[in-house]
C-alpha atoms as a PDB file:
ATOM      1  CA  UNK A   1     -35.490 -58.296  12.881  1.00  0.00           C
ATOM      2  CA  UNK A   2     -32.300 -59.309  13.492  1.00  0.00           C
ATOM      3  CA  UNK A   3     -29.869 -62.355  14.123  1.00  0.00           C
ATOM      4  CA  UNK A   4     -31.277 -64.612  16.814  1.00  0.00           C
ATOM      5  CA  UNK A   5     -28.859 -67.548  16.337  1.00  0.00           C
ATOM      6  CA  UNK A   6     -26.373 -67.727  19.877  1.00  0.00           C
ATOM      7  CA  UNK A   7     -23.737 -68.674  17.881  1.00  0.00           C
ATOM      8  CA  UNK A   8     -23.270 -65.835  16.151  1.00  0.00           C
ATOM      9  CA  UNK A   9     -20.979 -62.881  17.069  1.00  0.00           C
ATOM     10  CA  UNK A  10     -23.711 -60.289  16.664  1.00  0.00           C
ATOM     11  CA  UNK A  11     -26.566 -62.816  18.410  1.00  0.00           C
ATOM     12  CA  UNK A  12     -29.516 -60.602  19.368  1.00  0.00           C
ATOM     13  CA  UNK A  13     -31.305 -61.516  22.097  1.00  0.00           C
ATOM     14  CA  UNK A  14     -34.119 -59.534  21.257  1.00  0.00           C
ATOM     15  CA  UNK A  15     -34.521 -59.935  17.428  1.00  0.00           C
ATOM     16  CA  UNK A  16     -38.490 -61.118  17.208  1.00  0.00           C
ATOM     17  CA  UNK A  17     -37.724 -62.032  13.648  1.00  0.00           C
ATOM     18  CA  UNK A  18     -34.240 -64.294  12.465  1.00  0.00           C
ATOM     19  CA  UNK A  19     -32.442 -62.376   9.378  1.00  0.00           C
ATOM     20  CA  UNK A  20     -29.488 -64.885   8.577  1.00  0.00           C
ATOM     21  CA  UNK A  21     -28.141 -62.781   6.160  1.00  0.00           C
ATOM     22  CA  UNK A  22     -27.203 -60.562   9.186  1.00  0.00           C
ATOM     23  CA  UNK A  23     -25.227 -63.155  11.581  1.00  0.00           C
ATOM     24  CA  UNK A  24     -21.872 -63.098  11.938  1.00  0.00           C
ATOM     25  CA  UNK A  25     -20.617 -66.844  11.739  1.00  0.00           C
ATOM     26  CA  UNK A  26     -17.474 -68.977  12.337  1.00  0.00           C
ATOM     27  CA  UNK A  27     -15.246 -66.739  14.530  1.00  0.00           C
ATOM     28  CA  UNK A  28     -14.894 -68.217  17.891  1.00  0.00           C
ATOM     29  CA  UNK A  29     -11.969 -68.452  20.720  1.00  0.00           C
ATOM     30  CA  UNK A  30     -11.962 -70.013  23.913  1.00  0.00           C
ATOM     31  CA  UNK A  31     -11.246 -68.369  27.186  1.00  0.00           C
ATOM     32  CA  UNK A  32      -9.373 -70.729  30.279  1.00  0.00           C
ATOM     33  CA  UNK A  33      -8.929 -68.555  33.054  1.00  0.00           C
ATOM     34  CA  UNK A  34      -8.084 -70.629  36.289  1.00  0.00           C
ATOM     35  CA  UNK A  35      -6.858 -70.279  39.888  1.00  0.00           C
ATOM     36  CA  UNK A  36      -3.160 -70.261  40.283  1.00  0.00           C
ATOM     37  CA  UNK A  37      -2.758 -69.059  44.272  1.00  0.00           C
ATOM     38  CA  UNK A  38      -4.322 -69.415  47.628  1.00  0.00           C
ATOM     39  CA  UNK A  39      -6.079 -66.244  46.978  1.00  0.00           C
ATOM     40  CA  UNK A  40      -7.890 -66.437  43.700  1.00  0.00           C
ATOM     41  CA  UNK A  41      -8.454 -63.027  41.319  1.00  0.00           C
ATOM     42  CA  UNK A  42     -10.940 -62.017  39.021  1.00  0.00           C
ATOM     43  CA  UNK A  43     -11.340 -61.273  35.170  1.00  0.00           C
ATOM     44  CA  UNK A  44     -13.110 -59.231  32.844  1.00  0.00           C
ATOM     45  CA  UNK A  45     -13.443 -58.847  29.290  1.00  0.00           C
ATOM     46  CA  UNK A  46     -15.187 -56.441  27.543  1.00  0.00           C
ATOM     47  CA  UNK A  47     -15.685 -56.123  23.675  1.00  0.00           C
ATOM     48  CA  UNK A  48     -18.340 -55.431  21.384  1.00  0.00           C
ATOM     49  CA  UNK A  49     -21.662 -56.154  22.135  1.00  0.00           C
ATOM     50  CA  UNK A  50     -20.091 -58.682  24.908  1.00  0.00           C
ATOM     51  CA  UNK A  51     -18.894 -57.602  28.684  1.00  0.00           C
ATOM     52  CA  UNK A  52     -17.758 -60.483  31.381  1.00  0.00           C
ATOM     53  CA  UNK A  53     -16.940 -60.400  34.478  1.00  0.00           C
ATOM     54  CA  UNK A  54     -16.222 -63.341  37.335  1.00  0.00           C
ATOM     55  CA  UNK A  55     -14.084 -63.974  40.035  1.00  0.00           C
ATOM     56  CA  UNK A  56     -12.521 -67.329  41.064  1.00  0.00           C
ATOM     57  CA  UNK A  57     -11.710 -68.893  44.273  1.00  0.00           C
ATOM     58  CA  UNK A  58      -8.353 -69.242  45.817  1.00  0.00           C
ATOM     59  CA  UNK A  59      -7.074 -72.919  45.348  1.00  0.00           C
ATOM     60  CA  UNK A  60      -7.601 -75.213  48.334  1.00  0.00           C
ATOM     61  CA  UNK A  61      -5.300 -77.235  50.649  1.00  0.00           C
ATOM     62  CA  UNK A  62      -5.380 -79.689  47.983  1.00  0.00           C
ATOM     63  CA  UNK A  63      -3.886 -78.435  45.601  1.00  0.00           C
ATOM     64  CA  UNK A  64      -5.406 -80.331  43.036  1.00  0.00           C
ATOM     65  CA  UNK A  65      -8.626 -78.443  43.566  1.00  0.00           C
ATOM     66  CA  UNK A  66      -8.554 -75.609  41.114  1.00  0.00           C
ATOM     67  CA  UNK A  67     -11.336 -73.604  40.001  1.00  0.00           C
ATOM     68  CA  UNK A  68     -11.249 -73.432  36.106  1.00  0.00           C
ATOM     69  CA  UNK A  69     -13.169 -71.222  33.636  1.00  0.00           C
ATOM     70  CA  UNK A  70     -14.088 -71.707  30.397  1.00  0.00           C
ATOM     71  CA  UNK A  71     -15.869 -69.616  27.978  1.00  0.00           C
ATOM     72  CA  UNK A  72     -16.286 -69.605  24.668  1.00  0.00           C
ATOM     73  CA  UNK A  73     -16.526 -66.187  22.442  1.00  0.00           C
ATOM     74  CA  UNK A  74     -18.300 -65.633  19.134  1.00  0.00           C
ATOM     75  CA  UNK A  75     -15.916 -62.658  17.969  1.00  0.00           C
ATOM     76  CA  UNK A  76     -15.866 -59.605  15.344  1.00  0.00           C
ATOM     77  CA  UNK A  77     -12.817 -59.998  13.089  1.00  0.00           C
ATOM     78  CA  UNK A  78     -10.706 -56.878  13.920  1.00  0.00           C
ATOM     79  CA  UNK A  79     -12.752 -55.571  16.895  1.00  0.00           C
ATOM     80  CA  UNK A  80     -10.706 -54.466  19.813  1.00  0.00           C
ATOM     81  CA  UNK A  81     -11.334 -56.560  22.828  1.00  0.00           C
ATOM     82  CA  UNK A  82      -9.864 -55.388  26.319  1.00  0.00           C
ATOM     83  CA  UNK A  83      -9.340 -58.022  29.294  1.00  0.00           C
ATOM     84  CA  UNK A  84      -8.548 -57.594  32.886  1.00  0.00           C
ATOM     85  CA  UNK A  85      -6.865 -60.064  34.832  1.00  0.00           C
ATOM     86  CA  UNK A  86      -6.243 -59.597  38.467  1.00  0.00           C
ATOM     87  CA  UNK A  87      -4.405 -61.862  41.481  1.00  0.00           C
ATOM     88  CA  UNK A  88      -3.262 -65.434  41.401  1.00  0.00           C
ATOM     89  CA  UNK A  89      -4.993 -66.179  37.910  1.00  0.00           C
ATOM     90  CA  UNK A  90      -3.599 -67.804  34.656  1.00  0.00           C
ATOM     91  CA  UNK A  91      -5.678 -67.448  31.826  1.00  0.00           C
ATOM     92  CA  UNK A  92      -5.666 -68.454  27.762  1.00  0.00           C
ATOM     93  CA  UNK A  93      -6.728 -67.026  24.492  1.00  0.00           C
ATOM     94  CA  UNK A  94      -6.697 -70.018  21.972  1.00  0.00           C
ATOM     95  CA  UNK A  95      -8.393 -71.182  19.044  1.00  0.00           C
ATOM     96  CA  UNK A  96     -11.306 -73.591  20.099  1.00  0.00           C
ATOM     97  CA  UNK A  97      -8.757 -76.157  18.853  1.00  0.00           C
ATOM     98  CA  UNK A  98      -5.469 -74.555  19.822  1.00  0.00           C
ATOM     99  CA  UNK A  99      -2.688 -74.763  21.576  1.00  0.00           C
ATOM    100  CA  UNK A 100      -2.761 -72.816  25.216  1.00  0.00           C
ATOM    101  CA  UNK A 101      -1.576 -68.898  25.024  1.00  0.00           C
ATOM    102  CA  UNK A 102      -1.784 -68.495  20.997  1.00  0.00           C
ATOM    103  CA  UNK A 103      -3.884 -65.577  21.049  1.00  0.00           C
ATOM    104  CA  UNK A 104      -3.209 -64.280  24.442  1.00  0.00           C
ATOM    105  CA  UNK A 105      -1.864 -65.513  27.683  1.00  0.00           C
ATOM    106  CA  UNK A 106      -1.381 -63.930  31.034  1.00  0.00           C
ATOM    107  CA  UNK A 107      -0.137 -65.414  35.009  1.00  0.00           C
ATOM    108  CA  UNK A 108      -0.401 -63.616  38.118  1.00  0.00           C
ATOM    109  CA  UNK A 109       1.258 -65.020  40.801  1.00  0.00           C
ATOM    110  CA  UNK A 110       0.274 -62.615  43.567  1.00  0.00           C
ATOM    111  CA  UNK A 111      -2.797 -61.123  44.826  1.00  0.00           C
ATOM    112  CA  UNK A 112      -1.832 -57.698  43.692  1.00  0.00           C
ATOM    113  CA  UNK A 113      -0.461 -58.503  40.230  1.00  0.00           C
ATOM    114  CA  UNK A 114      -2.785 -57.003  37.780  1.00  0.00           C
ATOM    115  CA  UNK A 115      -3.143 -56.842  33.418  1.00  0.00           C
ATOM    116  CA  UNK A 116      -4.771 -54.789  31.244  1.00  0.00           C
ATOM    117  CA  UNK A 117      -4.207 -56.759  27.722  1.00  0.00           C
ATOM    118  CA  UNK A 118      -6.136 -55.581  24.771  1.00  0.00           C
ATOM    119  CA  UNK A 119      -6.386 -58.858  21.983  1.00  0.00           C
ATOM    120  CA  UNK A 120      -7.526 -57.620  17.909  1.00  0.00           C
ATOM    121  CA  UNK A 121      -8.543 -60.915  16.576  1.00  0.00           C
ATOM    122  CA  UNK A 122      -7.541 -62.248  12.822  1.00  0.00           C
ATOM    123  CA  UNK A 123     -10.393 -62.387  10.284  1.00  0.00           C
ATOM    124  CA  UNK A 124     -10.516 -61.396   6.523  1.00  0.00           C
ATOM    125  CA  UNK A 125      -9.570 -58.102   5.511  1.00  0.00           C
ATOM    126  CA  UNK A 126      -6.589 -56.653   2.857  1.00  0.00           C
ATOM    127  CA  UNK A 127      -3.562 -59.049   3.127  1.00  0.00           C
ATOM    128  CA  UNK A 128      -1.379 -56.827   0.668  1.00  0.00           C
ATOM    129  CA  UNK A 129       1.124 -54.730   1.865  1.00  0.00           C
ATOM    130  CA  UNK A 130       1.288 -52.407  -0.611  1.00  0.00           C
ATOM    131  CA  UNK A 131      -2.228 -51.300  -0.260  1.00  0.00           C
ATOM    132  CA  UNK A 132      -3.798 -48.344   1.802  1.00  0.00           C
ATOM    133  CA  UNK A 133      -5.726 -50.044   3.980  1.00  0.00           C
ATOM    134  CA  UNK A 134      -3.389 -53.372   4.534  1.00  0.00           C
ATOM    135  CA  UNK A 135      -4.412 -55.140   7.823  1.00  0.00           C
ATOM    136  CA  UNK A 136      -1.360 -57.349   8.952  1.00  0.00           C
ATOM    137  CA  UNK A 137      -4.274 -59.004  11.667  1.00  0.00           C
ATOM    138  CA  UNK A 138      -5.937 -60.059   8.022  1.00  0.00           C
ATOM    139  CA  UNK A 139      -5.526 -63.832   7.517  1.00  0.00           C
ATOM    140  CA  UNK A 140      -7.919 -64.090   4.407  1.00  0.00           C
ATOM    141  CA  UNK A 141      -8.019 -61.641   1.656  1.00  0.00           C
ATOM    142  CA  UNK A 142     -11.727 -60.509   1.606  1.00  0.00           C
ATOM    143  CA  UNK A 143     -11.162 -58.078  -1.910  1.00  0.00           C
ATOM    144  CA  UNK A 144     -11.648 -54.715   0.194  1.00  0.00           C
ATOM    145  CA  UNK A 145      -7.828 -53.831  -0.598  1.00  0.00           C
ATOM    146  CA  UNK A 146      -7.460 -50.284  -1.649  1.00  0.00           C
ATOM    147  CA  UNK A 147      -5.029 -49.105  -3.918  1.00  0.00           C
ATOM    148  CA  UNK A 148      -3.133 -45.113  -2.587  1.00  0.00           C
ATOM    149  CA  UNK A 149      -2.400 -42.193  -4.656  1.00  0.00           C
ATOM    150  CA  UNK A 150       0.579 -40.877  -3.816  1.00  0.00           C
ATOM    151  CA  UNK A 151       0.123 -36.798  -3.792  1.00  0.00           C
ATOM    152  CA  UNK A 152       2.746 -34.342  -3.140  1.00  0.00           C
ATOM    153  CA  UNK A 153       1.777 -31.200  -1.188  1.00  0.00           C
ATOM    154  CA  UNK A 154       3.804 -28.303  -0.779  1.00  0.00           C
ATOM    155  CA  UNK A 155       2.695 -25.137   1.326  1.00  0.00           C
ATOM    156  CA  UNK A 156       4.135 -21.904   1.202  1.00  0.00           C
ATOM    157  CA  UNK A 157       4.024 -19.433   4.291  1.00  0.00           C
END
């Protein structure tokens, strides 16, 4: 049992039986990572449950022939994802609708030029300030807000 549905975040390839209840819905990003140099570069992303890797060509004489990936990711709200960029690549984080570079954006512009950029995306969680566990990644309030004691301690030697 499991959640079999590929859009999901938490898709499981090898669930024999389809628990809904259990999919992780409606958090996706897309990923533009395209050749910016004569000598191309690679990427990789790694994250839960997910791992990527590709290279792309260098562009052509023409320079109008760029090689151009897209992916999109079904995502965890608030799981760490870590992405490698390396050589003449420019690549984009965005919202499937958004604007170019609003999660994350990176250029190389020589072969050696490297990035190691780590990208926590936004999802529900405790949007007040004043509470323990406050995530300022939170962009709904999902009622998990905890409110702190504050205790004194004193120790004497």
């Amino acid at each position: 049992p499991g959640c079999a549905d590929e859009g999901a975040a938490n898709y499981n390839p090898y669930a024999t039986i389809h628990v809904p209840n259990m999919c992780i819905m409606g958090h996706r990003a897309t990923l533009v990572v395209r050749a910016s140099g004569e000598d191309g570069g690679a990427y990789q992303i790694e994250g839960p449950a997910f791992f990527h890797y590709d290279e792309l060509a260098g562009l052509g004489e023409d320079m109008d022939e760029d090689e151009t990936h897209e992916l999109t990711l079904a995502y965890y709200p608030g799981a760490m994802y870590t992405f490698l960029l390396r050589g003449q690549v420019a690549a984009s984080l965005h919202p499937p609708e958004g604007r170019w570079g609003e999660y994350l954006e990176w250029a190389g512009n020589a072969s050696d030029d490297r990035a190691l950029l780590n990208f926590r995306p936004p999802g529900p969680g405790c949007t007040d300030p004043t509470k323990a566990n406050y995530n300022p990644l939170a962009t709904v309030n999902d009622g998990s807000c905890i409110s702190s004691t504050v205790v004194d301690v004193t120790v004497e030697a």
